[in-house]
PDB file of N, CA and C in Angstrom:
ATOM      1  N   UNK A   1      -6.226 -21.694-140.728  1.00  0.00           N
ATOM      2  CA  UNK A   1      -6.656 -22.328-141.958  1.00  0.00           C
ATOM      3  C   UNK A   1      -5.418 -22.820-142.716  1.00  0.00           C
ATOM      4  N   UNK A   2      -5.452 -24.229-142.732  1.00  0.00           N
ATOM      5  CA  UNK A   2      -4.174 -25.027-143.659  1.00  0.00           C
ATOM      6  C   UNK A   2      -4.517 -24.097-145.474  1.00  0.00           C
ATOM      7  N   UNK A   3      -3.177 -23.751-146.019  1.00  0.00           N
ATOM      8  CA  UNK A   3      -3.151 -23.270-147.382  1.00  0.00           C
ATOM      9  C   UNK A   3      -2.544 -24.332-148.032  1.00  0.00           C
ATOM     10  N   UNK A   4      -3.598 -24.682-149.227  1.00  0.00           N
ATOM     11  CA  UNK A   4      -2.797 -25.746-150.251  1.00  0.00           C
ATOM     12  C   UNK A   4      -2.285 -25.337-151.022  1.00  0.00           C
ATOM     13  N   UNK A   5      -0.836 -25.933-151.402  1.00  0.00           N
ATOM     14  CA  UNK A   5      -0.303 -25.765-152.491  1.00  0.00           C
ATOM     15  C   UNK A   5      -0.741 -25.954-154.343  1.00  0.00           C
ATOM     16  N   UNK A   6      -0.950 -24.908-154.544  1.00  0.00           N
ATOM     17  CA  UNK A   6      -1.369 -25.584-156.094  1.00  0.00           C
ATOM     18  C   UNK A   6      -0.124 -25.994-156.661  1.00  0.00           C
ATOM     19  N   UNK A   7      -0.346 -26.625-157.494  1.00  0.00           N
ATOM     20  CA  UNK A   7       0.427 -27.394-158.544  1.00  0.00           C
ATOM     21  C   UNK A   7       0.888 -26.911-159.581  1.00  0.00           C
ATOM     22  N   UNK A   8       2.063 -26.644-160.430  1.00  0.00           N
ATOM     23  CA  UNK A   8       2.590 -26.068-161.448  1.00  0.00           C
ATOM     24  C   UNK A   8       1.476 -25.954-162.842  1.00  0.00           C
ATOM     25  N   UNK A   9       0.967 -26.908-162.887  1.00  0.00           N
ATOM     26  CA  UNK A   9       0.097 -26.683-163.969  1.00  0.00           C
ATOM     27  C   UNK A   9      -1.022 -25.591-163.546  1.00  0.00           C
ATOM     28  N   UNK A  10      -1.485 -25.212-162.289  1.00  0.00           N
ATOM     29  CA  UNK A  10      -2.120 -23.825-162.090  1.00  0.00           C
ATOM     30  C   UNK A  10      -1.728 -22.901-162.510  1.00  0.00           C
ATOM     31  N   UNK A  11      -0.559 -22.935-162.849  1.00  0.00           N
ATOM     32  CA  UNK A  11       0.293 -21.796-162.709  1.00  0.00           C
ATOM     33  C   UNK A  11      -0.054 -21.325-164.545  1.00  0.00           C
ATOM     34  N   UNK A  12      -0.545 -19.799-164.306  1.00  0.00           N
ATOM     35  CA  UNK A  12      -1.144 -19.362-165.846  1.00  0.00           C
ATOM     36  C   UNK A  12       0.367 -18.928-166.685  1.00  0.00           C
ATOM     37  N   UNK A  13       1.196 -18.741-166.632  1.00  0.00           N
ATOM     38  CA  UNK A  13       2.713 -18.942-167.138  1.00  0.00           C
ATOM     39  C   UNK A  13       2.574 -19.928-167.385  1.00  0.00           C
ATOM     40  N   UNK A  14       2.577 -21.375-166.955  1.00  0.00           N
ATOM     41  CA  UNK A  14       2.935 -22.850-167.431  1.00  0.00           C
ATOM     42  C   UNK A  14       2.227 -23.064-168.413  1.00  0.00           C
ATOM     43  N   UNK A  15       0.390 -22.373-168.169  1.00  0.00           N
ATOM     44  CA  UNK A  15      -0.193 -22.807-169.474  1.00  0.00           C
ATOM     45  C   UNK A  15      -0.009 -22.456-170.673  1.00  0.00           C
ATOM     46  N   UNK A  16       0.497 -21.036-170.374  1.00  0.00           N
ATOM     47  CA  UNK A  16       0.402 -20.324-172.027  1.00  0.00           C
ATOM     48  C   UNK A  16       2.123 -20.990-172.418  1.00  0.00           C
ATOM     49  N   UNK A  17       2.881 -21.207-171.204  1.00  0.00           N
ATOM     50  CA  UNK A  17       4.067 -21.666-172.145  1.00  0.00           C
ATOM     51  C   UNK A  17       3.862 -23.125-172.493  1.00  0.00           C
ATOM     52  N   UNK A  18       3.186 -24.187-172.451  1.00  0.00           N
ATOM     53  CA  UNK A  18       2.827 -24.710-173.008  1.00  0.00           C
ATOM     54  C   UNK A  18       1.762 -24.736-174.522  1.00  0.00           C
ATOM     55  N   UNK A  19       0.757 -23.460-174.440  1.00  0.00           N
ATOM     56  CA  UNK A  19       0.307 -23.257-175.804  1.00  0.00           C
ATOM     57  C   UNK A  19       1.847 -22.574-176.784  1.00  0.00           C
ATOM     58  N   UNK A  20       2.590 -22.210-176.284  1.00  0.00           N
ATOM     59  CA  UNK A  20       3.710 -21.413-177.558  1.00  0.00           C
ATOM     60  C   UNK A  20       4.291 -22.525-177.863  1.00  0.00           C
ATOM     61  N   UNK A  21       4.750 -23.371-177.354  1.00  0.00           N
ATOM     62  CA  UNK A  21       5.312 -24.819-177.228  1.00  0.00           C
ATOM     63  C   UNK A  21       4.410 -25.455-178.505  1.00  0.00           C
ATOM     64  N   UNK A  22       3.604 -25.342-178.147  1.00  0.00           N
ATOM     65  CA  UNK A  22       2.721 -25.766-179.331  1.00  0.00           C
ATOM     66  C   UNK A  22       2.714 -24.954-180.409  1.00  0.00           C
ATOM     67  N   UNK A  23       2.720 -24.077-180.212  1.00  0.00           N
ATOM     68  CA  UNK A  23       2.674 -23.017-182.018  1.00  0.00           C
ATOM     69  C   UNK A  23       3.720 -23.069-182.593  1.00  0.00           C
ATOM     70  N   UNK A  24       5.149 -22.889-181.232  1.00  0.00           N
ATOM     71  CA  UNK A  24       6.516 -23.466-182.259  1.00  0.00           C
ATOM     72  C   UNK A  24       6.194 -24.443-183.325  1.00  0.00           C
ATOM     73  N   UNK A  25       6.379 -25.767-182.697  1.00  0.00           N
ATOM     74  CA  UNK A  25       6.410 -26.966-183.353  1.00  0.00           C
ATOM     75  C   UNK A  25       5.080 -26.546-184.850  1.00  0.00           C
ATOM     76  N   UNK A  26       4.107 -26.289-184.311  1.00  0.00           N
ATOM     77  CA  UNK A  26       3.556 -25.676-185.770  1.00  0.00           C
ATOM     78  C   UNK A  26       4.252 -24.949-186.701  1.00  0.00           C
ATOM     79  N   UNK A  27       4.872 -23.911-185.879  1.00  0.00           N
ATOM     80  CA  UNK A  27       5.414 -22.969-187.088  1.00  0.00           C
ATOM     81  C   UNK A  27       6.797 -23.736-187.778  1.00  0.00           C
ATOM     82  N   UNK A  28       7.215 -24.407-187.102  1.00  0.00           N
ATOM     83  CA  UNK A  28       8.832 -24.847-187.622  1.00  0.00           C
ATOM     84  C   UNK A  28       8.270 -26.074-188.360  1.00  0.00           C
ATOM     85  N   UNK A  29       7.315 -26.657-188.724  1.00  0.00           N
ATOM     86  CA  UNK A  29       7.355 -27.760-189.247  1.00  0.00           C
ATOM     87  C   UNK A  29       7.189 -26.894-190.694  1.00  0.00           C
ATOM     88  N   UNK A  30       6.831 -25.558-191.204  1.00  0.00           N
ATOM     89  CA  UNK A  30       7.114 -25.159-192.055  1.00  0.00           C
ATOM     90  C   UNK A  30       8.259 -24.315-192.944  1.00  0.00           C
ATOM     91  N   UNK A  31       9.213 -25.150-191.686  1.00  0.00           N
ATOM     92  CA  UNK A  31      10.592 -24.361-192.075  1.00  0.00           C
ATOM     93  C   UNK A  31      11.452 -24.960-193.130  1.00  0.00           C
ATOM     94  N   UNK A  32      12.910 -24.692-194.014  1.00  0.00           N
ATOM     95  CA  UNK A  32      13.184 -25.362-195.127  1.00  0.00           C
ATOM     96  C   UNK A  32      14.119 -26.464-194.061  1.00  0.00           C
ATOM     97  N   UNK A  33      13.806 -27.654-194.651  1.00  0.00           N
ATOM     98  CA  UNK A  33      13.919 -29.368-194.008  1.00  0.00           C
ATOM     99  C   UNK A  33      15.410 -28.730-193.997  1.00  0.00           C
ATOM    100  N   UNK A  34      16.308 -27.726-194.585  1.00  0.00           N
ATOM    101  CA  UNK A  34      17.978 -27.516-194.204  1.00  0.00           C
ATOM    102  C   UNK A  34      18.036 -26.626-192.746  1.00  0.00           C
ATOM    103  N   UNK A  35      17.091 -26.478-192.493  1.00  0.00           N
ATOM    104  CA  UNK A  35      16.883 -25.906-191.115  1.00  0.00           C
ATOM    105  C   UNK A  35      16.733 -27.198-189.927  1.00  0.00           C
ATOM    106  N   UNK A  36      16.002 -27.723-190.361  1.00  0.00           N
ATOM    107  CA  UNK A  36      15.738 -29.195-189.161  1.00  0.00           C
ATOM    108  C   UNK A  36      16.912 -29.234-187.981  1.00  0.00           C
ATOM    109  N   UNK A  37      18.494 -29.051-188.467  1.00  0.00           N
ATOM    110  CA  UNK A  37      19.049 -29.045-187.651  1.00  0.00           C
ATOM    111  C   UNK A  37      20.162 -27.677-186.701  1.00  0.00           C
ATOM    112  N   UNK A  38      19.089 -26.738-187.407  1.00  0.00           N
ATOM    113  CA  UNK A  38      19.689 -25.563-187.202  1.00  0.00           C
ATOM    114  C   UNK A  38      18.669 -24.866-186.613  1.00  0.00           C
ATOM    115  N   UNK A  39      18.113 -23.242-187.133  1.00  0.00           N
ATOM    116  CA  UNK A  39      16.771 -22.754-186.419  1.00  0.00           C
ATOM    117  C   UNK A  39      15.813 -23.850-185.329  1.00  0.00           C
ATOM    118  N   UNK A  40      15.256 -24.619-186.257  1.00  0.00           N
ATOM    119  CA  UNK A  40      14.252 -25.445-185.981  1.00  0.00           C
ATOM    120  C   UNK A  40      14.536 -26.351-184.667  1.00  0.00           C
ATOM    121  N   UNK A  41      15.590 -26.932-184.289  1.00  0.00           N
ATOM    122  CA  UNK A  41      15.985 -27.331-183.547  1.00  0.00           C
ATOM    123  C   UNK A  41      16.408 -26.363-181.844  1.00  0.00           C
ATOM    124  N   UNK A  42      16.888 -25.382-182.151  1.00  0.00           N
ATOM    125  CA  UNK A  42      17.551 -24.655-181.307  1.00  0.00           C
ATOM    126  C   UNK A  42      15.942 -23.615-180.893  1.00  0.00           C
ATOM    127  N   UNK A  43      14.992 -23.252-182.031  1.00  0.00           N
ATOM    128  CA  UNK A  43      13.906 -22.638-181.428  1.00  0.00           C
ATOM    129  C   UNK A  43      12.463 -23.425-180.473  1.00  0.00           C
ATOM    130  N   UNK A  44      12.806 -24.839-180.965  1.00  0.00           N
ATOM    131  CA  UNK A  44      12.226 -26.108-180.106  1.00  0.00           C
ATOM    132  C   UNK A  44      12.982 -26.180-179.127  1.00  0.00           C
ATOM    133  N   UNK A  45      14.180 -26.431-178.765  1.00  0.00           N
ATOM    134  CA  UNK A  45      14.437 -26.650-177.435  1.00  0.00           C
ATOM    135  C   UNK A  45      14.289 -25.499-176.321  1.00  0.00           C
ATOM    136  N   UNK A  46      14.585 -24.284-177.412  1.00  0.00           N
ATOM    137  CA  UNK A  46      14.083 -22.877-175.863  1.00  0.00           C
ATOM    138  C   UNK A  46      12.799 -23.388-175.311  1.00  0.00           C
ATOM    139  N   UNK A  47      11.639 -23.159-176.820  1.00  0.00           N
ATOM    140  CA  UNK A  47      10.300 -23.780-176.590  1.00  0.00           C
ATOM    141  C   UNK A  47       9.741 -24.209-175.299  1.00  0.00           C
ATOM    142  N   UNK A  48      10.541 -25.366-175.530  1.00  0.00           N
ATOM    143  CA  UNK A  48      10.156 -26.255-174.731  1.00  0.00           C
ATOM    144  C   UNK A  48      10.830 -26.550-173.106  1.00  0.00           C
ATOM    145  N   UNK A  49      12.074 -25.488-173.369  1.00  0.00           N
ATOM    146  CA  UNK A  49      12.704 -25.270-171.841  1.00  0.00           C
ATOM    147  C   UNK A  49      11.788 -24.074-170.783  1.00  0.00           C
ATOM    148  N   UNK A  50      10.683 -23.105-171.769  1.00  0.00           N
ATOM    149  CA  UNK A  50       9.914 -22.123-170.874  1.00  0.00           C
ATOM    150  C   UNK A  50       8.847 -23.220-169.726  1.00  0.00           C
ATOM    151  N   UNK A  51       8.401 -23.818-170.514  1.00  0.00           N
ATOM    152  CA  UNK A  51       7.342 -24.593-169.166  1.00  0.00           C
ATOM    153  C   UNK A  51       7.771 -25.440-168.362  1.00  0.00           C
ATOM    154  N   UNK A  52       9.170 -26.185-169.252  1.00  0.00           N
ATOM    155  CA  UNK A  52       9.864 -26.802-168.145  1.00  0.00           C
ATOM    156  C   UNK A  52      10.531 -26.336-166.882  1.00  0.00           C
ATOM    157  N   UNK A  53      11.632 -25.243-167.532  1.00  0.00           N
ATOM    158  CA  UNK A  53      11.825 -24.613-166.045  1.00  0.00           C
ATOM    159  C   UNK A  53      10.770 -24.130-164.965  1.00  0.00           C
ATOM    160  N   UNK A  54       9.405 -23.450-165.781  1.00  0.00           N
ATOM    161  CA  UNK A  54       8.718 -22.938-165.127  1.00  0.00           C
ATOM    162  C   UNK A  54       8.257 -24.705-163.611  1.00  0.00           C
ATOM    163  N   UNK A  55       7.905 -25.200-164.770  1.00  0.00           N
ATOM    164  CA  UNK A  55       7.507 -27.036-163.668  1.00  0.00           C
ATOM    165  C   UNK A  55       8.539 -27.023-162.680  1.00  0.00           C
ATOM    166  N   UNK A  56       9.666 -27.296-162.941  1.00  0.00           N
ATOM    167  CA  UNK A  56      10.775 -27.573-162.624  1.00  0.00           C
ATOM    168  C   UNK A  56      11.008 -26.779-161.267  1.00  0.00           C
ATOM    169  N   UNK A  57      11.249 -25.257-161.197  1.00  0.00           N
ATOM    170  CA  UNK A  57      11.164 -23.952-160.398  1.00  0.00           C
ATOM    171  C   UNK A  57      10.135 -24.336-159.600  1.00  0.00           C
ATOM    172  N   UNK A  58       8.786 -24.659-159.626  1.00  0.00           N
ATOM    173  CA  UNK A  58       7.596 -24.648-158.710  1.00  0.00           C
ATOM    174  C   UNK A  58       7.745 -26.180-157.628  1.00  0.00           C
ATOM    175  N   UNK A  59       8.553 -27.117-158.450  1.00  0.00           N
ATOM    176  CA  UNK A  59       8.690 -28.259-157.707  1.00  0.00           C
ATOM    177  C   UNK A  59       9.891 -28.302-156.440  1.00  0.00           C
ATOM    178  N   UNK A  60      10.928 -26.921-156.735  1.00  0.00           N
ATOM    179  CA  UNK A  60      12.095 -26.741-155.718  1.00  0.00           C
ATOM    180  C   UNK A  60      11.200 -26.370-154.375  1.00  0.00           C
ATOM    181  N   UNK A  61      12.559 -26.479-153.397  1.00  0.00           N
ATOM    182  CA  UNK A  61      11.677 -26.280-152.205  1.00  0.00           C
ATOM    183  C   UNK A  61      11.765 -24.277-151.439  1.00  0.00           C
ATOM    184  N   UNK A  62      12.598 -23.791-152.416  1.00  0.00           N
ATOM    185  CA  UNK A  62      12.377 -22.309-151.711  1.00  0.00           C
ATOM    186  C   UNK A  62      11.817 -21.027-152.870  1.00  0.00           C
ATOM    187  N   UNK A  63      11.672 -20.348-152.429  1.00  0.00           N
ATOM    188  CA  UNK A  63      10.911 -19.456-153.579  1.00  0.00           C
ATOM    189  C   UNK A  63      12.026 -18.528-154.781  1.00  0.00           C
ATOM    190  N   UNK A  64      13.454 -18.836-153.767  1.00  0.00           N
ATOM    191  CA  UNK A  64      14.342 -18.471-154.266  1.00  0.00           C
ATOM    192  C   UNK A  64      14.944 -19.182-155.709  1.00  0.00           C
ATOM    193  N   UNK A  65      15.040 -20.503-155.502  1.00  0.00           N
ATOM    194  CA  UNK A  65      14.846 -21.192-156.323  1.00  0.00           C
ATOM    195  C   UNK A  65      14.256 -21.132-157.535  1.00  0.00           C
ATOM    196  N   UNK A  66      13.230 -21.239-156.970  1.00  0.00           N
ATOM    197  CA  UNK A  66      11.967 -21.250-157.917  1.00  0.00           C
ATOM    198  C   UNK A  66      11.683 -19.468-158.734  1.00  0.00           C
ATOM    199  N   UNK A  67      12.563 -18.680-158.054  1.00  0.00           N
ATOM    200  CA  UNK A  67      12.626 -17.091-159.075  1.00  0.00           C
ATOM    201  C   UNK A  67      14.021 -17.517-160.113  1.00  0.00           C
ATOM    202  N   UNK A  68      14.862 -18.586-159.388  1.00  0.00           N
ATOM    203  CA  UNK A  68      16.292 -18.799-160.374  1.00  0.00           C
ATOM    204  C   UNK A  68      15.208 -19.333-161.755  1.00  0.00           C
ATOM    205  N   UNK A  69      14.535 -20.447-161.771  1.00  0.00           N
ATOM    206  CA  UNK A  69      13.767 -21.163-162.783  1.00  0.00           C
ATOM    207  C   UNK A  69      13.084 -20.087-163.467  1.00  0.00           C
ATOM    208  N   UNK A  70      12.269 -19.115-162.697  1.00  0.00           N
ATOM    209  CA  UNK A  70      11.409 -18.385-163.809  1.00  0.00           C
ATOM    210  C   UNK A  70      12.282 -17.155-164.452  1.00  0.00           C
ATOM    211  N   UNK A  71      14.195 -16.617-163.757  1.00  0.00           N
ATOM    212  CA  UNK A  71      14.663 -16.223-164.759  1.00  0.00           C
ATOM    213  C   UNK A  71      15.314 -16.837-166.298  1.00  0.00           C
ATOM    214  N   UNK A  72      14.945 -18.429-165.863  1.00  0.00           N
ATOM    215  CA  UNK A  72      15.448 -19.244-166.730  1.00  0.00           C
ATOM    216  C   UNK A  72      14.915 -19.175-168.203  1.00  0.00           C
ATOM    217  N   UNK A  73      13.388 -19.468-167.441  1.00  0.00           N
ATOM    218  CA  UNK A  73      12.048 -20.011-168.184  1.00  0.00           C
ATOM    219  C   UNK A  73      12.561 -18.183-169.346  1.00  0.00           C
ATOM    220  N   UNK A  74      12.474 -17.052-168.699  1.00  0.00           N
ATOM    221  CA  UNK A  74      11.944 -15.784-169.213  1.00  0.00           C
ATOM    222  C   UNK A  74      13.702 -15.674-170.298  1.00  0.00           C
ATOM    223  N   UNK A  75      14.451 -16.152-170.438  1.00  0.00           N
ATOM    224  CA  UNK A  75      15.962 -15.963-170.919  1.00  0.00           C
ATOM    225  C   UNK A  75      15.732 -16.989-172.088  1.00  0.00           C
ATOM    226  N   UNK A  76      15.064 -18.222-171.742  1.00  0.00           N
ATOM    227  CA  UNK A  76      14.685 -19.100-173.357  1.00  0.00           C
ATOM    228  C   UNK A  76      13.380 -18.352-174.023  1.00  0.00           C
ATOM    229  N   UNK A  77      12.432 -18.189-172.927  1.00  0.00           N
ATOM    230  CA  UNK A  77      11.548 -16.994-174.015  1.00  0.00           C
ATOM    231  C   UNK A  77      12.283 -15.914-175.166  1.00  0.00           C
ATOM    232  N   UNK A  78      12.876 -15.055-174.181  1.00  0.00           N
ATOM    233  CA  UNK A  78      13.983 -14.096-174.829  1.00  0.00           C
ATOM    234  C   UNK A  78      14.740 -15.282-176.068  1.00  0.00           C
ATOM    235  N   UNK A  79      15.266 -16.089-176.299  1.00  0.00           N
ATOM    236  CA  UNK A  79      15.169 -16.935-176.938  1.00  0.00           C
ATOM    237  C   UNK A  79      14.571 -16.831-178.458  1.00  0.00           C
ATOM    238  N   UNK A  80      14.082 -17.581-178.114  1.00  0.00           N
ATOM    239  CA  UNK A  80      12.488 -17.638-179.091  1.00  0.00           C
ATOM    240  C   UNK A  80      12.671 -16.525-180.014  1.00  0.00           C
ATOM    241  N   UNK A  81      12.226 -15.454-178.598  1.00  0.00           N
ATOM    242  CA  UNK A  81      11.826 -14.090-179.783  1.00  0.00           C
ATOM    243  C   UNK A  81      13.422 -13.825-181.031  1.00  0.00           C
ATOM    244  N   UNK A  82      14.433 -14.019-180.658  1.00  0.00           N
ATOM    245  CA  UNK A  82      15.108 -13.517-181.444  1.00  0.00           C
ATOM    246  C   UNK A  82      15.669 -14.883-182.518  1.00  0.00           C
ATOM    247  N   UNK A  83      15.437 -15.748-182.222  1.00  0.00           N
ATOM    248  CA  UNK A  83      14.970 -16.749-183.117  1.00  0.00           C
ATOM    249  C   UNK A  83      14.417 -16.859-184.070  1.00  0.00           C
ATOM    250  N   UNK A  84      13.102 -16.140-183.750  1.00  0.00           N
ATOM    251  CA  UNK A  84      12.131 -16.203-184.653  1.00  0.00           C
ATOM    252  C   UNK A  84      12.332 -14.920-185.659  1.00  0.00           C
ATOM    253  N   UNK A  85      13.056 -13.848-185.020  1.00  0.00           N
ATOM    254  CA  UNK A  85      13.046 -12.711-185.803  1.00  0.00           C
ATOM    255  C   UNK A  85      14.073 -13.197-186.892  1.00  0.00           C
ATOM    256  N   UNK A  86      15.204 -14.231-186.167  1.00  0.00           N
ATOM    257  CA  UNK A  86      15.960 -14.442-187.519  1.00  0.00           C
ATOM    258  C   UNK A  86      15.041 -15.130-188.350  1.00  0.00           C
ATOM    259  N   UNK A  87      14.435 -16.023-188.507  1.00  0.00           N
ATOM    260  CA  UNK A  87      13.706 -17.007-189.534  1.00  0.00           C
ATOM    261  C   UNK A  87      12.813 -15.889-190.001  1.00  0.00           C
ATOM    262  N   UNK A  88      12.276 -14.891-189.257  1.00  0.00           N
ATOM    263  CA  UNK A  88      11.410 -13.771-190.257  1.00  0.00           C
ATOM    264  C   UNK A  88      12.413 -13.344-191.320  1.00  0.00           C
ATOM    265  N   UNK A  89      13.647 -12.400-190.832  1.00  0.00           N
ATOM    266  CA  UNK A  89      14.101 -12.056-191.495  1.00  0.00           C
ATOM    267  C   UNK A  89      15.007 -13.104-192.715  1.00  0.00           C
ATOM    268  N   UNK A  90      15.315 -13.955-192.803  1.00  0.00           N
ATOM    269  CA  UNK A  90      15.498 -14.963-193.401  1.00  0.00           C
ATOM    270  C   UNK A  90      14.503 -15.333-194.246  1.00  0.00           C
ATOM    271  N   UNK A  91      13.029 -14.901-194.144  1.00  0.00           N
ATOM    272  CA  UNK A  91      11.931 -15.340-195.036  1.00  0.00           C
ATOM    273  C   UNK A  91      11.708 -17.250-195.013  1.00  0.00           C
TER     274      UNK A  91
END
């Protein structure tokens, strides 16, 4: 029996890092506009580097690879979180 490859967007990691991707950009659009190029910027690009690497990793051709991408994807998560703890604590 031939096995098909699913596609990165199967992949339930890609989706939810695409919903946080989305809540960033929600949450930072309520950040102070002197942030735009500081927090706000640097917690959007992790953001948005989790689903990419994750895409990115699933499109290489060995699995090895593709574990380098999802320690990538999981190191901008790590990211995020301490990102965000500064802007908590920052109020």
């Amino acid at each position: 029996m031939e096995q098909t490859r699913r596609g990165y967007r199967d992949l339930r990691a890609w989706q939810e890092a695409m919903k946080l991707v989305t809540d960033v950009y929600r949450v930072t659009r309520t950040f102070p506009k002197d942030e735009l190029y500081g927090l706000v910027s640097q917690v959007r690009r992790a953001a948005v580097s989790v689903p990419s690497n994750l895409a990115e990793g699933h499109g290489r051709n060995s699995r090895n690879e593709f574990r380098q991408f999802i320690g990538q994807a999981r190191g901008s998560h790590s990211e995020i979180e301490t990102q965000l703890e500064i802007a908590k604590n920052l109020e």
